[in-house]
C-alpha atoms as a PDB file:
ATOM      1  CA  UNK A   1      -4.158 176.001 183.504  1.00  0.00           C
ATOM      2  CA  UNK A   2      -5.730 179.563 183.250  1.00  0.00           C
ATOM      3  CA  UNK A   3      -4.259 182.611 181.773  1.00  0.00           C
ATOM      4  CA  UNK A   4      -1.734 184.670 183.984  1.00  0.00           C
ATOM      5  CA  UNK A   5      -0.257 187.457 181.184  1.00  0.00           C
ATOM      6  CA  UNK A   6      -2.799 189.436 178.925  1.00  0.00           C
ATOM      7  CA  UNK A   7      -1.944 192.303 176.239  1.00  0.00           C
ATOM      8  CA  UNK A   8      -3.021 195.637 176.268  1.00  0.00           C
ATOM      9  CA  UNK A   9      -2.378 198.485 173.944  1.00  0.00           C
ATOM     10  CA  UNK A  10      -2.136 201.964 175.560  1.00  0.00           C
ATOM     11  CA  UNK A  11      -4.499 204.371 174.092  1.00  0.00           C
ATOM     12  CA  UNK A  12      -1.528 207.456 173.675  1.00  0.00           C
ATOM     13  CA  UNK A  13       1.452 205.030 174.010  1.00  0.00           C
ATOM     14  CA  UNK A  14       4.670 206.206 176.271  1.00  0.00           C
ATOM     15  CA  UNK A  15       7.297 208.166 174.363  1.00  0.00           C
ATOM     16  CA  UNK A  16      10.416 206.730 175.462  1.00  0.00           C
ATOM     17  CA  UNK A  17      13.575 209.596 175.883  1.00  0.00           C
ATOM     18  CA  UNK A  18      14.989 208.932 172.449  1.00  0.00           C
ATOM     19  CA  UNK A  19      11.048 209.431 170.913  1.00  0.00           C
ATOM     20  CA  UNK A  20      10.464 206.137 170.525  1.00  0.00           C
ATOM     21  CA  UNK A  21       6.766 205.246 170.793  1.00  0.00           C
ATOM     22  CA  UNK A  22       5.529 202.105 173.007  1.00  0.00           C
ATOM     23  CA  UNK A  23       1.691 201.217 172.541  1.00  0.00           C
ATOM     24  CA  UNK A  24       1.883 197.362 173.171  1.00  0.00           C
ATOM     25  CA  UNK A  25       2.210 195.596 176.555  1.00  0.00           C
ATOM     26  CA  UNK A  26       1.386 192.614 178.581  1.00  0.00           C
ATOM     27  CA  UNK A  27       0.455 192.569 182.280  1.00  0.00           C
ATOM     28  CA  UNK A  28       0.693 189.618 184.279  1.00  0.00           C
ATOM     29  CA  UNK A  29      -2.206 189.018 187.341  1.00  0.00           C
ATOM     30  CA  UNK A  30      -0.898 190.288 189.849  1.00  0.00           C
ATOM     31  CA  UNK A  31       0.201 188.460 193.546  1.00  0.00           C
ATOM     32  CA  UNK A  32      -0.098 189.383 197.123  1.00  0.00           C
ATOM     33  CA  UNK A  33       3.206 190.877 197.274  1.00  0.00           C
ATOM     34  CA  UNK A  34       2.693 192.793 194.538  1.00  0.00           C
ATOM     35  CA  UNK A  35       0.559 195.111 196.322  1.00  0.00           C
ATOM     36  CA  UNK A  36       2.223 194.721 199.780  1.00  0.00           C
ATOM     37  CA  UNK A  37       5.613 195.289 198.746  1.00  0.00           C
ATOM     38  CA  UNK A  38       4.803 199.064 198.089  1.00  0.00           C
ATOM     39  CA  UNK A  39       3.448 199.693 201.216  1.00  0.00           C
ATOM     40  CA  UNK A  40       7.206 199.631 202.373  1.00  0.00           C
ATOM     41  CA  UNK A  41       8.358 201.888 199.893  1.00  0.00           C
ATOM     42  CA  UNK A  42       9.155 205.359 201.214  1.00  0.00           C
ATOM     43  CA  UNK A  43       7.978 207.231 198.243  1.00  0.00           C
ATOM     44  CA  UNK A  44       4.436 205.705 199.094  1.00  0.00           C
ATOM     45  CA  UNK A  45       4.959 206.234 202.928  1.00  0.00           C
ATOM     46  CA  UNK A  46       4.770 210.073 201.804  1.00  0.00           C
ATOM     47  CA  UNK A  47       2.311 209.727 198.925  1.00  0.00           C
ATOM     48  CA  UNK A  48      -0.109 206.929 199.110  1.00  0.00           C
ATOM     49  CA  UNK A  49      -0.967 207.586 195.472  1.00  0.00           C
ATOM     50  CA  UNK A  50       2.377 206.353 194.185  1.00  0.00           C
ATOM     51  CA  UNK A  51       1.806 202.864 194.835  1.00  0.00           C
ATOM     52  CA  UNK A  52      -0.501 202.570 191.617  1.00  0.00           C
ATOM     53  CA  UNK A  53       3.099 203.526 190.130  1.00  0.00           C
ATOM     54  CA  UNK A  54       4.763 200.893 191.807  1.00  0.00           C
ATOM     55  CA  UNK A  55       2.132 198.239 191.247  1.00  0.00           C
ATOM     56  CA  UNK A  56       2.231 198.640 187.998  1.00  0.00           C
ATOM     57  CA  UNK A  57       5.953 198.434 186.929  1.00  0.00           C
ATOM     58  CA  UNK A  58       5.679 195.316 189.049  1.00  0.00           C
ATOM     59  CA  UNK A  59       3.144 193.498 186.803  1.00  0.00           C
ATOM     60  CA  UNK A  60       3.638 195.040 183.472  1.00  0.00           C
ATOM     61  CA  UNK A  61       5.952 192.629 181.845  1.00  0.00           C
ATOM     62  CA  UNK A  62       6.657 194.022 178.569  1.00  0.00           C
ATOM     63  CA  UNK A  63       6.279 197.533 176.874  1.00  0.00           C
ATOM     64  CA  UNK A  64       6.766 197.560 173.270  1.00  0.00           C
ATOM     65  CA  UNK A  65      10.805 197.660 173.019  1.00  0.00           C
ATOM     66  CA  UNK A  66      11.491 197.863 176.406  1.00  0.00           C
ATOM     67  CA  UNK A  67      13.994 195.560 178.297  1.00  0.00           C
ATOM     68  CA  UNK A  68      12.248 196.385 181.929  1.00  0.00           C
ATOM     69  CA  UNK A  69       8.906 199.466 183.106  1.00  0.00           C
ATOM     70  CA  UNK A  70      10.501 200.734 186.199  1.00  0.00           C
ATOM     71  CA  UNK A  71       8.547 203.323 188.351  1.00  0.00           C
ATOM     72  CA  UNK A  72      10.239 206.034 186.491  1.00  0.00           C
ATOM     73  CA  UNK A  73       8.727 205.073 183.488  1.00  0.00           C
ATOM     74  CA  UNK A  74       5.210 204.764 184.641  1.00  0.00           C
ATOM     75  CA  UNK A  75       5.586 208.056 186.053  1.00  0.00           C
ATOM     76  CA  UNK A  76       5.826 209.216 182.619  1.00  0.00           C
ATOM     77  CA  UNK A  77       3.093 207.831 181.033  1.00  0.00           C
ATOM     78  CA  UNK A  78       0.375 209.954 179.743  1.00  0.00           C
ATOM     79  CA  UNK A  79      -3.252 210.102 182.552  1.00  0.00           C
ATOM     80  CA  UNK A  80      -5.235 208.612 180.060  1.00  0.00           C
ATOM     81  CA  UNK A  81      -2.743 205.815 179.673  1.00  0.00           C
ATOM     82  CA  UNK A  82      -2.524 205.724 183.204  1.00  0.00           C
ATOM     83  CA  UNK A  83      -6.278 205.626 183.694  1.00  0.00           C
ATOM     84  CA  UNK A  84      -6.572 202.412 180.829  1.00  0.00           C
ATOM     85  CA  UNK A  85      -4.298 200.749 183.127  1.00  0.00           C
ATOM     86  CA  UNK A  86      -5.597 200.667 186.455  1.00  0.00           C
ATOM     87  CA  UNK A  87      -9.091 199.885 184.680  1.00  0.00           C
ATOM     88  CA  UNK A  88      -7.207 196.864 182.907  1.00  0.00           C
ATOM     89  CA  UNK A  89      -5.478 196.102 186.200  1.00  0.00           C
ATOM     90  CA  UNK A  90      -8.502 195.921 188.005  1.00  0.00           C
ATOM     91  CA  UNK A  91     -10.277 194.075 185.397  1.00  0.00           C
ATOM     92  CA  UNK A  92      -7.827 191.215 185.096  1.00  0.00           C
ATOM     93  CA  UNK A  93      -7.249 190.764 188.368  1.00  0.00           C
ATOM     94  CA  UNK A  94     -11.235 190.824 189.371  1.00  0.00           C
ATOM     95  CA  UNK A  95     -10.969 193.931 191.364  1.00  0.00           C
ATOM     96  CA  UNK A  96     -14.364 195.413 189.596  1.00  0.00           C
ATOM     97  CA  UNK A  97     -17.160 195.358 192.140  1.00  0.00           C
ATOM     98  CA  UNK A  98     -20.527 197.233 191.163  1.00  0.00           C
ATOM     99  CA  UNK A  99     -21.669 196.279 194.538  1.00  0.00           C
ATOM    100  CA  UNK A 100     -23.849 199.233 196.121  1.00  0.00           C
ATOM    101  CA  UNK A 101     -24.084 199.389 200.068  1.00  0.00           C
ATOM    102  CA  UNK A 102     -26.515 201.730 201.099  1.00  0.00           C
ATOM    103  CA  UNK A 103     -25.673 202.586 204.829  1.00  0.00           C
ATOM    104  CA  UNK A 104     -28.380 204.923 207.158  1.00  0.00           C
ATOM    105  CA  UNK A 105     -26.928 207.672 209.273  1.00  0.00           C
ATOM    106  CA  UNK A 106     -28.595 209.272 212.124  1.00  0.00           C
ATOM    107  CA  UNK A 107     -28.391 212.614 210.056  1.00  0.00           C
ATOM    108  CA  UNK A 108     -28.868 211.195 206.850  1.00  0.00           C
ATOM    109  CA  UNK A 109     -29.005 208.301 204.234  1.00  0.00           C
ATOM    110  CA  UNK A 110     -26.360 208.126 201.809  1.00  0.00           C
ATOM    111  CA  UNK A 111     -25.728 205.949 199.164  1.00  0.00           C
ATOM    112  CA  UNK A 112     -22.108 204.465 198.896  1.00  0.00           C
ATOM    113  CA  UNK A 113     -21.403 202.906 195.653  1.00  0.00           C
ATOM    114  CA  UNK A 114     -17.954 200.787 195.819  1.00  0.00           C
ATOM    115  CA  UNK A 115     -16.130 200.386 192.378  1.00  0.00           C
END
């Protein structure tokens, strides 16, 4: 069997309402419908963005002392804390491609570097 759940520690940690700090986690890997699901969501329907937010209360399983991360909760998490995690995300879930296609253009050549 392979691993499926991995910790993380947040860099800043999320400051919970009552100033509790939260600095330990686990994400699982995540599934198809993980990233599908969102796309039905009418918050992402008018921000594409916010299905990072979505994505990742689905797969985070555990934050510190928290019973459940909902959206609302991600959206409060600090950038940098929200930058470690799509980086982890994509990491665990081998999303990291340092694959470069260079493509020619009739005006141009550019250099497109996927990652």
């Amino acid at each position: 069997m392979f691993q499926t759940e991995f910790e993380f520690t947040l860099p800043k940690g999320y400051l919970d309402p009552d100033g509790n700090l939260h600095r330990k986690g686990i994400m699982r890997l995540a599934t198809a419908i993980d990233e599908i699901s969102p796309l039905r969501d009418p918050r992402v329907k008018s921000n594409p963005a916010y299905a990072t937010i979505i994505i990742l209360s689905r797969v985070i399983t555990c934050l510190g002392a928290l019973s459940e991360v909902t959206p609302l909760v991600v959206e409060n998490f600090f950038a940098q804390d929200l930058s470690y995690l799509q980086d982890f995300y994509r990491h665990i879930n081998g999303l990291e491609n340092n694959t470069t296609i260079t493509e020619n253009t009739v005006n141009s050549s550019e250099t497109i570097v996927i990652s």
